[in-house]
N, C-alpha and C. Protein backbone atom coordinates (compact mmCIF):
# COMPACT_ATOMS: atom_id res chain seq x y z
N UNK A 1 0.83 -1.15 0.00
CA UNK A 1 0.00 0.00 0.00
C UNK A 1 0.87 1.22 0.00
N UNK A 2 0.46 1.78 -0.70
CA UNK A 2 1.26 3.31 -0.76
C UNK A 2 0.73 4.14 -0.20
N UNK A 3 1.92 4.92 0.22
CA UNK A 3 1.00 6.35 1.48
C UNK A 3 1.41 7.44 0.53
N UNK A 4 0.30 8.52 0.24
CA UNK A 4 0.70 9.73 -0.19
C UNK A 4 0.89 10.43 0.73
N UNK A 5 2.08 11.82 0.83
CA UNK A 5 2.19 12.70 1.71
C UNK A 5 1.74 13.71 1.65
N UNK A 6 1.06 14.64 2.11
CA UNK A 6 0.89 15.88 1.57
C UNK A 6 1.36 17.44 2.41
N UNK A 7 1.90 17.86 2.02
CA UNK A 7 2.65 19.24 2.84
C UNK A 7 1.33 20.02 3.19
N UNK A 8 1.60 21.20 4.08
CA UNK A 8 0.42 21.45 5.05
C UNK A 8 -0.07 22.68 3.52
N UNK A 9 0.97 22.76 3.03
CA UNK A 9 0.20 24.15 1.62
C UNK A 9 -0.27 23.62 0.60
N UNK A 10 -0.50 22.08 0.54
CA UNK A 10 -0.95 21.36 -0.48
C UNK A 10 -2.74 21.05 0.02
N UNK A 11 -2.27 20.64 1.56
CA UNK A 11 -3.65 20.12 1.79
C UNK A 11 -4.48 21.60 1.84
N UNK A 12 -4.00 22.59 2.02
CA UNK A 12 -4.80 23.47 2.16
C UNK A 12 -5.17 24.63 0.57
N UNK A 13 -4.49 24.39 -0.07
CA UNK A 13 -4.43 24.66 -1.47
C UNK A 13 -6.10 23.69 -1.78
N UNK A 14 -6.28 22.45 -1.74
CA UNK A 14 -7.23 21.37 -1.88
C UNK A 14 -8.09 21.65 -1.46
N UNK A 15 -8.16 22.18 0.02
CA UNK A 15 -9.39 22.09 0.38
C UNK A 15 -9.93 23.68 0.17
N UNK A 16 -8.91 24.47 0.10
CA UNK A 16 -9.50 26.04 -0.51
C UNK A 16 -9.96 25.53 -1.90
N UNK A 17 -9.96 24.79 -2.95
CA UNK A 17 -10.50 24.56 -3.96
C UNK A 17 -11.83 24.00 -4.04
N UNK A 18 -11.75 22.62 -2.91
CA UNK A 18 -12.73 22.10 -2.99
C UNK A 18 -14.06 23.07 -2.25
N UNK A 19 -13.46 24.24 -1.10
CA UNK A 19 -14.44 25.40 -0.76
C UNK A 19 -15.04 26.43 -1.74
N UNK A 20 -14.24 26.41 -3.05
CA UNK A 20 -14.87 27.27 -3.70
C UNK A 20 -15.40 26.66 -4.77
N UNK A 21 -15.50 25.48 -4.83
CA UNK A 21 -16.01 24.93 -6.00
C UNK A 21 -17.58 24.71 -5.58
N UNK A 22 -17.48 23.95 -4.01
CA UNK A 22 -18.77 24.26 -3.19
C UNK A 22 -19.84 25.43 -3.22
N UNK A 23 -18.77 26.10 -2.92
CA UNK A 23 -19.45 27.81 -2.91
C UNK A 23 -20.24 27.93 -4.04
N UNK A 24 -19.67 27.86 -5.62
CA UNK A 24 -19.76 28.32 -6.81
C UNK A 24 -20.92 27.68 -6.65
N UNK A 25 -21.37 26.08 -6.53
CA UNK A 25 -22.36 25.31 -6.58
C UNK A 25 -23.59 25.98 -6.52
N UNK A 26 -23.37 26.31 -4.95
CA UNK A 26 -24.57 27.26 -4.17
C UNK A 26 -25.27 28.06 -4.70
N UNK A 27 -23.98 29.48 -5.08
CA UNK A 27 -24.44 30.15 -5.41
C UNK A 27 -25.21 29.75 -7.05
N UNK A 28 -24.49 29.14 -7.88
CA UNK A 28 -25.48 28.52 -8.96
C UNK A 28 -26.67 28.23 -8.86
N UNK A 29 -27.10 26.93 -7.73
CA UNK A 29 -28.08 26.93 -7.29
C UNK A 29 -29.20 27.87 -6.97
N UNK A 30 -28.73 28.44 -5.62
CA UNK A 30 -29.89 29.73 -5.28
C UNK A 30 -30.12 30.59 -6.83
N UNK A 31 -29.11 30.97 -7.65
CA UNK A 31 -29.97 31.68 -9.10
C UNK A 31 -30.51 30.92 -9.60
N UNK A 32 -30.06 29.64 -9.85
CA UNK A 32 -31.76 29.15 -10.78
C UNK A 32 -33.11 28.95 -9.80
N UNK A 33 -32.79 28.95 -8.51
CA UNK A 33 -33.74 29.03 -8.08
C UNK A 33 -34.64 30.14 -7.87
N UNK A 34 -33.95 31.05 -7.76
CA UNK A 34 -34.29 32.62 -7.72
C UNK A 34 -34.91 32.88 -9.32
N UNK A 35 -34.34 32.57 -10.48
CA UNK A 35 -34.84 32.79 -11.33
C UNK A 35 -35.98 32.59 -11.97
N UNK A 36 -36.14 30.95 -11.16
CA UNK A 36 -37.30 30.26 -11.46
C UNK A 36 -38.59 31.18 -11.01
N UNK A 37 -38.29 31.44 -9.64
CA UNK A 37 -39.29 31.84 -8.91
C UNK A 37 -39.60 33.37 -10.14
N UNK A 38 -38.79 33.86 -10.14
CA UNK A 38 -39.03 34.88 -11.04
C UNK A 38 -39.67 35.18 -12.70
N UNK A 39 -39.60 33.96 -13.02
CA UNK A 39 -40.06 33.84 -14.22
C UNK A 39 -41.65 33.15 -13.93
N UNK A 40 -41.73 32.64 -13.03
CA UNK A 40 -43.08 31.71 -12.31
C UNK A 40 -43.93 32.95 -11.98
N UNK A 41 -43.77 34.33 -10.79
CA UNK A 41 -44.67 35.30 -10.83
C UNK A 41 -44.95 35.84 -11.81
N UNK A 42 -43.94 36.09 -12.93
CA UNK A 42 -44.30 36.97 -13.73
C UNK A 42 -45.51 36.56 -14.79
N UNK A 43 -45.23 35.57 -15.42
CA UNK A 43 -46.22 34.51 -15.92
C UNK A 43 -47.82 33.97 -15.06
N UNK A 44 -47.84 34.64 -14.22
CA UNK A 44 -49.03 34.88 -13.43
C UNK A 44 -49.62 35.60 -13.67
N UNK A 45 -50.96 36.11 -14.39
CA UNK A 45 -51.94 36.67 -14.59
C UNK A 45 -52.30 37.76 -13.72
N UNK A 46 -52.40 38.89 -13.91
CA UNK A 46 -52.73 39.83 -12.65
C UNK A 46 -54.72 39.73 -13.20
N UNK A 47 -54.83 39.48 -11.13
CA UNK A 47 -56.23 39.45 -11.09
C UNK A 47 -56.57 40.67 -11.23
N UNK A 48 -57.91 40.98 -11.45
CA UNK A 48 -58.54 42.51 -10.86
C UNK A 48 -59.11 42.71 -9.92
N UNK A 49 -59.72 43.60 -9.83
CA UNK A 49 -60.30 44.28 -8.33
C UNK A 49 -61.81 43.54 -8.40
N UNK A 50 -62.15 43.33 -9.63
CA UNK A 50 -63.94 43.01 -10.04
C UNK A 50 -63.43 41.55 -9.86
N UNK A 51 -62.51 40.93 -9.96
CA UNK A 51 -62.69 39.24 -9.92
C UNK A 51 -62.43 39.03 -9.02
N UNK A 52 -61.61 39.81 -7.74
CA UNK A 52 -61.02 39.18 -6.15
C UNK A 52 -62.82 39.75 -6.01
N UNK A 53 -63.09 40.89 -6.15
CA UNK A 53 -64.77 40.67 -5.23
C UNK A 53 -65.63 39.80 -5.81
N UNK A 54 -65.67 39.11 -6.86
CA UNK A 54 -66.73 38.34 -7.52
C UNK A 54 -66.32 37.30 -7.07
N UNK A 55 -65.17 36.64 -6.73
CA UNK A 55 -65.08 35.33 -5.80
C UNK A 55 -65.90 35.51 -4.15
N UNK A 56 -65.96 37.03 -3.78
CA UNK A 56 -66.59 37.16 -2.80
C UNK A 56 -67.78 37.40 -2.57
N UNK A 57 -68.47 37.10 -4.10
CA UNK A 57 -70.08 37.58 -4.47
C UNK A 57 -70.21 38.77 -4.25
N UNK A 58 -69.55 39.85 -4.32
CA UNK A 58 -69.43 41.40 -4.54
C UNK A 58 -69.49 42.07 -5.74
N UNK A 59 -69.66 43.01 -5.80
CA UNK A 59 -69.72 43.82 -6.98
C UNK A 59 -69.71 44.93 -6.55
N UNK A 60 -68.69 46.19 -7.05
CA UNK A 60 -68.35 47.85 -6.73
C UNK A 60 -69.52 48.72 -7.50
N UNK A 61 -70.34 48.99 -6.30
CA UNK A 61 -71.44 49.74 -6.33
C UNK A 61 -71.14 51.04 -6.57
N UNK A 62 -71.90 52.02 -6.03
CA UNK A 62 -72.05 53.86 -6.39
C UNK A 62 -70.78 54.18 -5.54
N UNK A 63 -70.37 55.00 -5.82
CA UNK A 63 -69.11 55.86 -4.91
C UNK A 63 -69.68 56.58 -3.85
N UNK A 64 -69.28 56.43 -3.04
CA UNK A 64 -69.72 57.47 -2.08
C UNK A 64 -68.71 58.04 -1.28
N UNK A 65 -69.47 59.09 0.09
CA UNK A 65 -68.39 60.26 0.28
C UNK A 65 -67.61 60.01 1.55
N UNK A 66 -68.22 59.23 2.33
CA UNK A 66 -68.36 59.02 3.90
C UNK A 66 -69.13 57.77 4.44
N UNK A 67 -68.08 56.91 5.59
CA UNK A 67 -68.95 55.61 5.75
C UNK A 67 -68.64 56.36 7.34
N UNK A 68 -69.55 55.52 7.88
CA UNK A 68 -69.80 56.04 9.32
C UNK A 68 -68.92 55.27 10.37
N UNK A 69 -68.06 56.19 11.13
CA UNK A 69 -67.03 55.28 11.18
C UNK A 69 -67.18 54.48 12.86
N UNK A 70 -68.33 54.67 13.04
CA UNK A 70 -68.27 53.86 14.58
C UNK A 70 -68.83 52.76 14.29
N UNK A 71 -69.31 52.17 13.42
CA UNK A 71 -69.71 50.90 12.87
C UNK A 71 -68.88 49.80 12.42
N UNK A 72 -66.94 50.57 12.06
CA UNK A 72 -66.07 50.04 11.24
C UNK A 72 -66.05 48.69 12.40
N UNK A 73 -66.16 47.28 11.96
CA UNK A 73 -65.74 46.18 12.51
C UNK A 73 -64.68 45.24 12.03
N UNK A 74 -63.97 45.46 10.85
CA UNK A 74 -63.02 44.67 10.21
C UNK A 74 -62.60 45.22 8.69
N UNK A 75 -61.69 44.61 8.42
CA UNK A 75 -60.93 45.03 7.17
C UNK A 75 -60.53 43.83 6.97
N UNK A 76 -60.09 43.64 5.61
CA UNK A 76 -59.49 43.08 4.28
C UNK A 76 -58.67 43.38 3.07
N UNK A 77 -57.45 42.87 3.04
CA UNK A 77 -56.58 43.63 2.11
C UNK A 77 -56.27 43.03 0.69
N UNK A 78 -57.26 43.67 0.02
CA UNK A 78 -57.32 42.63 -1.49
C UNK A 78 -56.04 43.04 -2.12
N UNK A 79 -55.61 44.36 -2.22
CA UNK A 79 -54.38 44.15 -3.35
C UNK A 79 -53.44 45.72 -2.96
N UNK A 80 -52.79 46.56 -3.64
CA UNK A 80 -51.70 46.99 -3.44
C UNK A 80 -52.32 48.45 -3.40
N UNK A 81 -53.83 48.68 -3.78
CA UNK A 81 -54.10 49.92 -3.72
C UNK A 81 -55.92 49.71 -3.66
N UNK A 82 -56.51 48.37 -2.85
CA UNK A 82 -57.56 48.39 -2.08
C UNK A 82 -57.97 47.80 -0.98
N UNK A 83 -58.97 48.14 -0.42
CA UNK A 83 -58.73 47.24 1.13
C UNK A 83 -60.55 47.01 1.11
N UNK A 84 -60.78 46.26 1.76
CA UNK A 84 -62.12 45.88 2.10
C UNK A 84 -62.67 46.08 3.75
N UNK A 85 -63.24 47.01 3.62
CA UNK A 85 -63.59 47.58 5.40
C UNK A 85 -65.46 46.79 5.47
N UNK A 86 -65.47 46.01 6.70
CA UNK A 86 -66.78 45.87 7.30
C UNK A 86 -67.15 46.98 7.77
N UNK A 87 -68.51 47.16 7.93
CA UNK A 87 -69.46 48.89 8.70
C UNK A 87 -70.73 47.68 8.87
N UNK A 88 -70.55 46.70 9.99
CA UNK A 88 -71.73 46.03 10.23
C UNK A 88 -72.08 45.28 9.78
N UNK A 89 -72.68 44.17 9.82
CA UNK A 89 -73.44 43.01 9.23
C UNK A 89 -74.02 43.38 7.76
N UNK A 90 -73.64 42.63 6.69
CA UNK A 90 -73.70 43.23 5.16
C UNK A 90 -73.70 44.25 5.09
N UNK A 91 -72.64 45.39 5.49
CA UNK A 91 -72.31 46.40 4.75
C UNK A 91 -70.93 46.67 4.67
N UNK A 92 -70.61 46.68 3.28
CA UNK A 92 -68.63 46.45 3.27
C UNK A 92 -68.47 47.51 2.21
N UNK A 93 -67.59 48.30 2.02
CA UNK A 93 -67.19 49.56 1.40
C UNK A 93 -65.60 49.22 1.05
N UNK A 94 -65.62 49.27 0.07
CA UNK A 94 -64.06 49.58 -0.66
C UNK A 94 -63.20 50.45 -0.64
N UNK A 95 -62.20 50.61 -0.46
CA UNK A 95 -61.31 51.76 -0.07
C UNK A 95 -60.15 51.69 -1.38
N UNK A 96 -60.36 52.35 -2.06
CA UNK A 96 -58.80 52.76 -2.93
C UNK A 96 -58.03 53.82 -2.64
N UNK A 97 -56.65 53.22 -2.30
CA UNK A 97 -56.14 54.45 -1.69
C UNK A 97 -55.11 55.13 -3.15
N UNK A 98 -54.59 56.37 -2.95
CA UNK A 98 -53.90 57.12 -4.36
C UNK A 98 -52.63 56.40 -4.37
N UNK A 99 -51.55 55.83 -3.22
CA UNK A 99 -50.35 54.97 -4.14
C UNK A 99 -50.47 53.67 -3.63
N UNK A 100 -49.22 53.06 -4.22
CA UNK A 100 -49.37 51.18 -3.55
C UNK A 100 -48.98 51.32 -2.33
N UNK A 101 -49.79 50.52 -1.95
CA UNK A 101 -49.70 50.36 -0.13
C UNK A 101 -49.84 49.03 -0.17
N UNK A 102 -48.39 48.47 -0.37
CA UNK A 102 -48.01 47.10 -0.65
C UNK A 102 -47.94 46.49 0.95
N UNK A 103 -47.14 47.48 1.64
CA UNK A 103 -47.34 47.09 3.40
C UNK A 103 -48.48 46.55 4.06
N UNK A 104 -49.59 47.01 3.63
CA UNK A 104 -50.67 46.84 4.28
C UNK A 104 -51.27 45.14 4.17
N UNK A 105 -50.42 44.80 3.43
CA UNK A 105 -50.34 42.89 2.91
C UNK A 105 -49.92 42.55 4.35
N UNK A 106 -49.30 43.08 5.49
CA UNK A 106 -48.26 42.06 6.02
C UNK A 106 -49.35 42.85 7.77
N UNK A 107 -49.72 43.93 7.33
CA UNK A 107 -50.27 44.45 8.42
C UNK A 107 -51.83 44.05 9.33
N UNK A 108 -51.46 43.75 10.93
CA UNK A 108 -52.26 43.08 11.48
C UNK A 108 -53.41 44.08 11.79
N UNK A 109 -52.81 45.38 12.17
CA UNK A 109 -53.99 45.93 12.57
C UNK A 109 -54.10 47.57 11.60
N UNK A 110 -55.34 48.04 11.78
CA UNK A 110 -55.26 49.27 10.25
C UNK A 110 -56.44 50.37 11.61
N UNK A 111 -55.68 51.16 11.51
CA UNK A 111 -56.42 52.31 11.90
C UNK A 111 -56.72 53.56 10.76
N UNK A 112 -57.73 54.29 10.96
CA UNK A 112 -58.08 55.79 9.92
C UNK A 112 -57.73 56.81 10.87
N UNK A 113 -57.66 58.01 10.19
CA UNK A 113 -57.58 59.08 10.85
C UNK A 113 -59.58 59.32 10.28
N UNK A 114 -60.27 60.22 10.80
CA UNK A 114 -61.72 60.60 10.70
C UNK A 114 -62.08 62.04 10.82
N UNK A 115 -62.88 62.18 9.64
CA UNK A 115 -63.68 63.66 9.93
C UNK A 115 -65.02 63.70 10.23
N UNK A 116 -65.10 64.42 11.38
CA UNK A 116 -65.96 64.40 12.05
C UNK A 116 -67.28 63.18 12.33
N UNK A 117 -66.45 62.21 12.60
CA UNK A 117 -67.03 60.58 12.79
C UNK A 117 -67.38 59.59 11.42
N UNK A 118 -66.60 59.80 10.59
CA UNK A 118 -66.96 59.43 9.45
C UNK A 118 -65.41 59.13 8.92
N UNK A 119 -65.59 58.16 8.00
CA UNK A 119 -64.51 58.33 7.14
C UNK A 119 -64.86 58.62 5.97
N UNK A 120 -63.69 59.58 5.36
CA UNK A 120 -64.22 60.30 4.01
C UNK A 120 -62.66 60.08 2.91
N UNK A 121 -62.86 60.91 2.14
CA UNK A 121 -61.89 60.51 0.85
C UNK A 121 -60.87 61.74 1.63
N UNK A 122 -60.80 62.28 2.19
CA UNK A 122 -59.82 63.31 2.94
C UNK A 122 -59.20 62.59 4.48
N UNK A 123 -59.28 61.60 4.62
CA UNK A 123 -58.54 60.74 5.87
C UNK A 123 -57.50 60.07 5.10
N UNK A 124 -56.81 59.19 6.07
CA UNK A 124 -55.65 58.23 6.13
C UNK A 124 -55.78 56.53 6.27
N UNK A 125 -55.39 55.75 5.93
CA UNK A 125 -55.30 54.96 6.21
C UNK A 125 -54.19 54.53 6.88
N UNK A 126 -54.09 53.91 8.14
CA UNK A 126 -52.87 54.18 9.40
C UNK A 126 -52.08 52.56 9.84
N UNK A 127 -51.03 52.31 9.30
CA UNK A 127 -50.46 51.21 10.22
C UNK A 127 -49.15 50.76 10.31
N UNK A 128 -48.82 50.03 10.80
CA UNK A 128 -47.41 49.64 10.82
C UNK A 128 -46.86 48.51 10.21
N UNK A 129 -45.58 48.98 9.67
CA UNK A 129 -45.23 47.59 8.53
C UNK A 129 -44.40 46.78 9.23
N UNK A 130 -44.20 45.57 9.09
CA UNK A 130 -43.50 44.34 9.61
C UNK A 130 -42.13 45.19 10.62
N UNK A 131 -41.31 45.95 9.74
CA UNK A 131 -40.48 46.21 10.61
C UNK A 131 -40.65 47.23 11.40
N UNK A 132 -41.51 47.56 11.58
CA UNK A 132 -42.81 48.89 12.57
C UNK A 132 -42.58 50.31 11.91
N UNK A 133 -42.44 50.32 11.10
CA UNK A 133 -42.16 51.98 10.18
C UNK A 133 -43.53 51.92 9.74
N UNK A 134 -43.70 53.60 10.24
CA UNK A 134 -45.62 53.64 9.91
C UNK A 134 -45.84 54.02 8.70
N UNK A 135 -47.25 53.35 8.08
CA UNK A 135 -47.91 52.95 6.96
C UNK A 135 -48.95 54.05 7.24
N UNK A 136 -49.02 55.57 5.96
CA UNK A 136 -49.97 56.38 5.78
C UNK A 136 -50.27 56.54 4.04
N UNK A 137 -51.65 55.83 4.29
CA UNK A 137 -52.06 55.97 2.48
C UNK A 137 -53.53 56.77 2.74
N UNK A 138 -53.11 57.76 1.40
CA UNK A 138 -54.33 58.68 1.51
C UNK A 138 -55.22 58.00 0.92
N UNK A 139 -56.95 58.10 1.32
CA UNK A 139 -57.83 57.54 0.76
C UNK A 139 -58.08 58.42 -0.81
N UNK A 140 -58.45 57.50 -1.95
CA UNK A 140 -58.63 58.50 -2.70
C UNK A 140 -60.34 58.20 -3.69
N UNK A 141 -60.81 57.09 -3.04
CA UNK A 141 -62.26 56.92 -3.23
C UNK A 141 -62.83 55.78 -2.52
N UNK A 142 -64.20 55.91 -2.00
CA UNK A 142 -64.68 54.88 -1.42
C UNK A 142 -66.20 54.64 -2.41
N UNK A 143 -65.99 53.03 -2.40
CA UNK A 143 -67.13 52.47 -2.91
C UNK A 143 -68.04 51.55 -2.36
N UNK A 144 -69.19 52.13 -2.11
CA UNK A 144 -70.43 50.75 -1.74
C UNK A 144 -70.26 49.60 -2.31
N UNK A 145 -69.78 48.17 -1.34
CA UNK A 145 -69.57 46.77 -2.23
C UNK A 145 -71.57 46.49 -2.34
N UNK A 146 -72.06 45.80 -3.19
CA UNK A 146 -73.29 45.36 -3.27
C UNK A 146 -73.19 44.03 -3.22
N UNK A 147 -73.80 42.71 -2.77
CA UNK A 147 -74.07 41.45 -3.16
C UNK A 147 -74.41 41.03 -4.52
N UNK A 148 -73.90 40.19 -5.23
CA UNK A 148 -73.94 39.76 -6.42
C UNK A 148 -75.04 38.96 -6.44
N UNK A 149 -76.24 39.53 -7.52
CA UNK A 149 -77.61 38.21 -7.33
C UNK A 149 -77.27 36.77 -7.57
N UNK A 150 -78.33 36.10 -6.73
CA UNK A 150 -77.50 34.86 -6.39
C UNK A 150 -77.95 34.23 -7.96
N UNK A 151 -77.07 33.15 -8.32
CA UNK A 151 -77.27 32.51 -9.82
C UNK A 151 -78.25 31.63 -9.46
N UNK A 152 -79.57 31.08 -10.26
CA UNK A 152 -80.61 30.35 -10.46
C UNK A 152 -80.39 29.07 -11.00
């Protein structure tokens, strides 16, 4: 049996190779994986605002000016620039605010600012994003959701 020897700048020459050949792997890896993922959203269809409420048997009724805001019991955050507010047992109002308020995806709780007990298209929409930096989107229309007649 033969013994190979190896000097201490050989073995370490080797294994610095075999570390970066590892490395290279990785990082190869994570990009096609990253890429994948990237080519996979994009190729995703953007829903609309009329098909996330029509899965919810909704439909965006008359605009209006002011929902009454001591009634507000819950919210819903359909997409990057609307939110879905409860005002009581079947009555839900749409909120589009003027930029993306992509934060509001990750946010547990949503407060308004209010004029004079109401919320109107001149308030805020108020909250904090994952890493607690506060979330202010101006409202820039609210819409009566209606129930979609039921199909026969």
């Amino acid at each position: 049996m033969k013994e190979t020897a190896m000097t201490g700048t050989a073995m370490e020459q080797a294994s610095a190779s075999t570390r970066n050949a590892l490395l290279l792997g990785c990082v190869a890896a994570v990009a096609t994986m990253l890429a994948a993922c990237a080519s996979t959203a994009g190729n995703a269809p953007e829903v609309s605002i009329e098909e996330r409420l029509q899965k919810q048997h909704l439909q965006i009724g008359e605009s209006i000016q002011r929902i009454p805001s001591f009634g507000i019991s819950g919210w819903s955050y359909l997409d990057k620039r609307h939110v879905l507010i409860d005002n009581g047992p079947g009555k839900q109002y749409l909120i589009r605010t003027d930029i993306d308020c992509d934060e509001l995806a990750f946010a547990n709780h949503l407060g308004y600012t209010s004029t004079a007990g109401a919320l109107t298209r001149f308030d805020r929409l108020k909250s904090r994003s994952a890493s607690g930096w506060p979330i202010d989107c101006n409202i820039e229309a609210i819409h009566q959701l209606d129930k979609l007649p039921a199909l026969q």
